[in-house]
Protein backbone atom coordinates (compact mmCIF):
# COMPACT_ATOMS: atom_id res chain seq x y z
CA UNK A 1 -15.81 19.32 -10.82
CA UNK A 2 -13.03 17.36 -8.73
CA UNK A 3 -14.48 14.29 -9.40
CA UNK A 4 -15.48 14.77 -13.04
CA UNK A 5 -11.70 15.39 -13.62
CA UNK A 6 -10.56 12.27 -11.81
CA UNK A 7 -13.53 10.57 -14.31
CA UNK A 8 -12.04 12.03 -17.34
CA UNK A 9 -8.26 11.25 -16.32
CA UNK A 10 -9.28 7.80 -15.56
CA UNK A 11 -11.00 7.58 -18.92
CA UNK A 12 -7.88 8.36 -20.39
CA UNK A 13 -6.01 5.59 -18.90
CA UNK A 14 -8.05 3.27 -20.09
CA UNK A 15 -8.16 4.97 -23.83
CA UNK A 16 -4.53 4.72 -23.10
CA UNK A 17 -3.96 1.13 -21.90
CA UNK A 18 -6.32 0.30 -24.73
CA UNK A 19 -4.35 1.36 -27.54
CA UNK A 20 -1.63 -0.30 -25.91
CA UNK A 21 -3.15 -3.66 -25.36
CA UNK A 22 -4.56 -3.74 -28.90
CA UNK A 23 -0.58 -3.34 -29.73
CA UNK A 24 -0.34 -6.64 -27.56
CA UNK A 25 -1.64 -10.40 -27.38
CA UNK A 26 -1.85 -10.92 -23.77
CA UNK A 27 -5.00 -12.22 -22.04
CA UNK A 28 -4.52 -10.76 -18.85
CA UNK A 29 -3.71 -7.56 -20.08
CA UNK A 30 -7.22 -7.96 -21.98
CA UNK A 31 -8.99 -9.32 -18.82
CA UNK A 32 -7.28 -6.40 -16.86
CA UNK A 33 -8.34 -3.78 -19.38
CA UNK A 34 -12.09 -4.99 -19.39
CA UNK A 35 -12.40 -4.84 -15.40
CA UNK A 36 -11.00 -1.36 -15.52
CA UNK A 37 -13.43 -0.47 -18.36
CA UNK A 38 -16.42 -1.98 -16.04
CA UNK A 39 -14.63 0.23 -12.73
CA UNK A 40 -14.87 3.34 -14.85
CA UNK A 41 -18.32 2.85 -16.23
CA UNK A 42 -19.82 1.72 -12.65
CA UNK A 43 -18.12 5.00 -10.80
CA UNK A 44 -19.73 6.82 -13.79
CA UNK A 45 -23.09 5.36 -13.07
CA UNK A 46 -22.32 6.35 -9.49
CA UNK A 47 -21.79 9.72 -10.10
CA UNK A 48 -24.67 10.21 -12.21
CA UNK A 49 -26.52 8.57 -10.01
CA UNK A 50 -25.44 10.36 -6.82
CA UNK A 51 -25.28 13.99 -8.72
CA UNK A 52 -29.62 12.97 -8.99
CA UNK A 53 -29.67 12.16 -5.76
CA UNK A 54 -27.28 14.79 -4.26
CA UNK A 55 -23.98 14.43 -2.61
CA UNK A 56 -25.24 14.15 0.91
CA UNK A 57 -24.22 10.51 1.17
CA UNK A 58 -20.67 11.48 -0.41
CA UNK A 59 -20.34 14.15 1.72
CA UNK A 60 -21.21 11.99 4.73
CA UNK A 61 -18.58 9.50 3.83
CA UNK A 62 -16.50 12.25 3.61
CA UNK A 63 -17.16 13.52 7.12
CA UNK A 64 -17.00 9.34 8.30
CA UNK A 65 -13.36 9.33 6.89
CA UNK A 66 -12.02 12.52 8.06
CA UNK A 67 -13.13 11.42 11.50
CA UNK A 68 -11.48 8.10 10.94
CA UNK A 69 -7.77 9.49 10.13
CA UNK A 70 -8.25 11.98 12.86
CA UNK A 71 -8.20 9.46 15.17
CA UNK A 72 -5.78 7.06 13.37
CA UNK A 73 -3.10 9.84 13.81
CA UNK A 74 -4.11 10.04 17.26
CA UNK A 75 -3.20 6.26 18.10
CA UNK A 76 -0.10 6.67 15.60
CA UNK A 77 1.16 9.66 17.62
CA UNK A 78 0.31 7.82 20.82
CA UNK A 79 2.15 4.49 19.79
CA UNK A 80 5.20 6.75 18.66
CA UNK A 81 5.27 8.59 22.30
CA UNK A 82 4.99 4.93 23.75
CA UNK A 83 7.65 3.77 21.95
CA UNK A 84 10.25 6.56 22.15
CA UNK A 85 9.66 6.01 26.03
CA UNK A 86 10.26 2.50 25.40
CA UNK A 87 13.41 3.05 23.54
CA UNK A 88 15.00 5.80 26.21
CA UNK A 89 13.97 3.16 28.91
CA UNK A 90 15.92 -0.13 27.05
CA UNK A 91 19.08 2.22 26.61
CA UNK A 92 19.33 3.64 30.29
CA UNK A 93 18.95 0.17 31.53
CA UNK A 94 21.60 -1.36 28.53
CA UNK A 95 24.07 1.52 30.05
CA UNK A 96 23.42 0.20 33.47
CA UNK A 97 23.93 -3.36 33.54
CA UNK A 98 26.07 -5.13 31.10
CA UNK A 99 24.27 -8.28 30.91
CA UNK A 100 21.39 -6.46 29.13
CA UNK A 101 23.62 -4.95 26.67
CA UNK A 102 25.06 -8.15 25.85
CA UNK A 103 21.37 -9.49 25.16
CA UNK A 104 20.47 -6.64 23.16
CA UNK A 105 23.73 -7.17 20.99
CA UNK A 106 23.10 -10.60 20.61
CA UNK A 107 18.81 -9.84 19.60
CA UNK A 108 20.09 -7.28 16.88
CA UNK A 109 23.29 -9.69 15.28
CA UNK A 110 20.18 -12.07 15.40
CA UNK A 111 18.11 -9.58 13.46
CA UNK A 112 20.25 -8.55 11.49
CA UNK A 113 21.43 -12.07 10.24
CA UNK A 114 17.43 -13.20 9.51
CA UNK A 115 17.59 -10.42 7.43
CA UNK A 116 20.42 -11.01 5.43
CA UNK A 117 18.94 -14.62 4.83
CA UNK A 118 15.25 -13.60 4.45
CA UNK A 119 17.28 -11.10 1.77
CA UNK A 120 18.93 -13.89 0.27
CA UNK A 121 16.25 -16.68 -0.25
CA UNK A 122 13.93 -13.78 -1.87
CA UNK A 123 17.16 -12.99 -4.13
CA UNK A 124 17.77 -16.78 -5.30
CA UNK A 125 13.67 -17.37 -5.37
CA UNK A 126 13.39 -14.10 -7.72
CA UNK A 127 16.81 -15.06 -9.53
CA UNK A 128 15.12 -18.95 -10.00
CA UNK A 129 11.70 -16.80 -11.21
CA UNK A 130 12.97 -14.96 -13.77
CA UNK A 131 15.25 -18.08 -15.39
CA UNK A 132 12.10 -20.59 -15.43
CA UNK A 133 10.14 -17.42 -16.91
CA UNK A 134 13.26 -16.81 -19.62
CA UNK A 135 13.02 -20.66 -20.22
CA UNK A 136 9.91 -20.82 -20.98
């Protein structure tokens, strides 16, 4: 029933993005439209298919990906733990010699400046984007 529903809602996107696109005169929206028109009607096919067939291999790709976050989370949690250790570490020794502080200033002025320019050529290359795309 779950994945009927997610069939019919995505069959309404596509009714919707149709009547849309019919409004419009852009290829790609076209192009776009018919892949997601092929998507829908090959996970219909699947599901027909699979409701003959039975859900076991569903269900066992199911079971495959619930194993799969469970131990995602695990090496997320783990890297956190690691890294929180880290972190309490790099301050306690900052605290305790100067030098190290200094270094750790300078690394995160550093940081912060690539930022600012990274920020600032993706700005001007988006501002330069838009004008040739106004242009033309």
């Amino acid at each position: 029933a779950k994945i009927e529903n997610l069939l019919s809602r995505l069959n309404d996107v596509n009714l919707h993005m149709q009547n849309w696109v019919s409004d419009a005169w852009f290829d790609l929206l076209l192009h776009t439209l018919a892949l997601h028109q092929n998507i829908l009607h090959e996970l219909n096919q699947e599901f027909l298919d699979d409701l003959g067939n039975g859900l076991q291999p569903l269900l066992h790709e199911q079971v495959t990906i619930n194993i799969n976050i469970a131990q995602i989370d695990s090496v997320i949690e783990h890297a956190q733990s690691t890294f929180g250790n880290t972190t309490s570490k790099i301050s306690t020794i900052s605290t305790r010699i100067p030098s190290v502080n200094r270094v750790l200033t300078a690394t995160r002025r550093r940081k912060s400046r690539e930022t600012l320019m990274i920020g600032a050529v993706t700005a001007f290359c988006l501002a330069r984007l838009l004008l040739y795309w106004v242009v033309k």
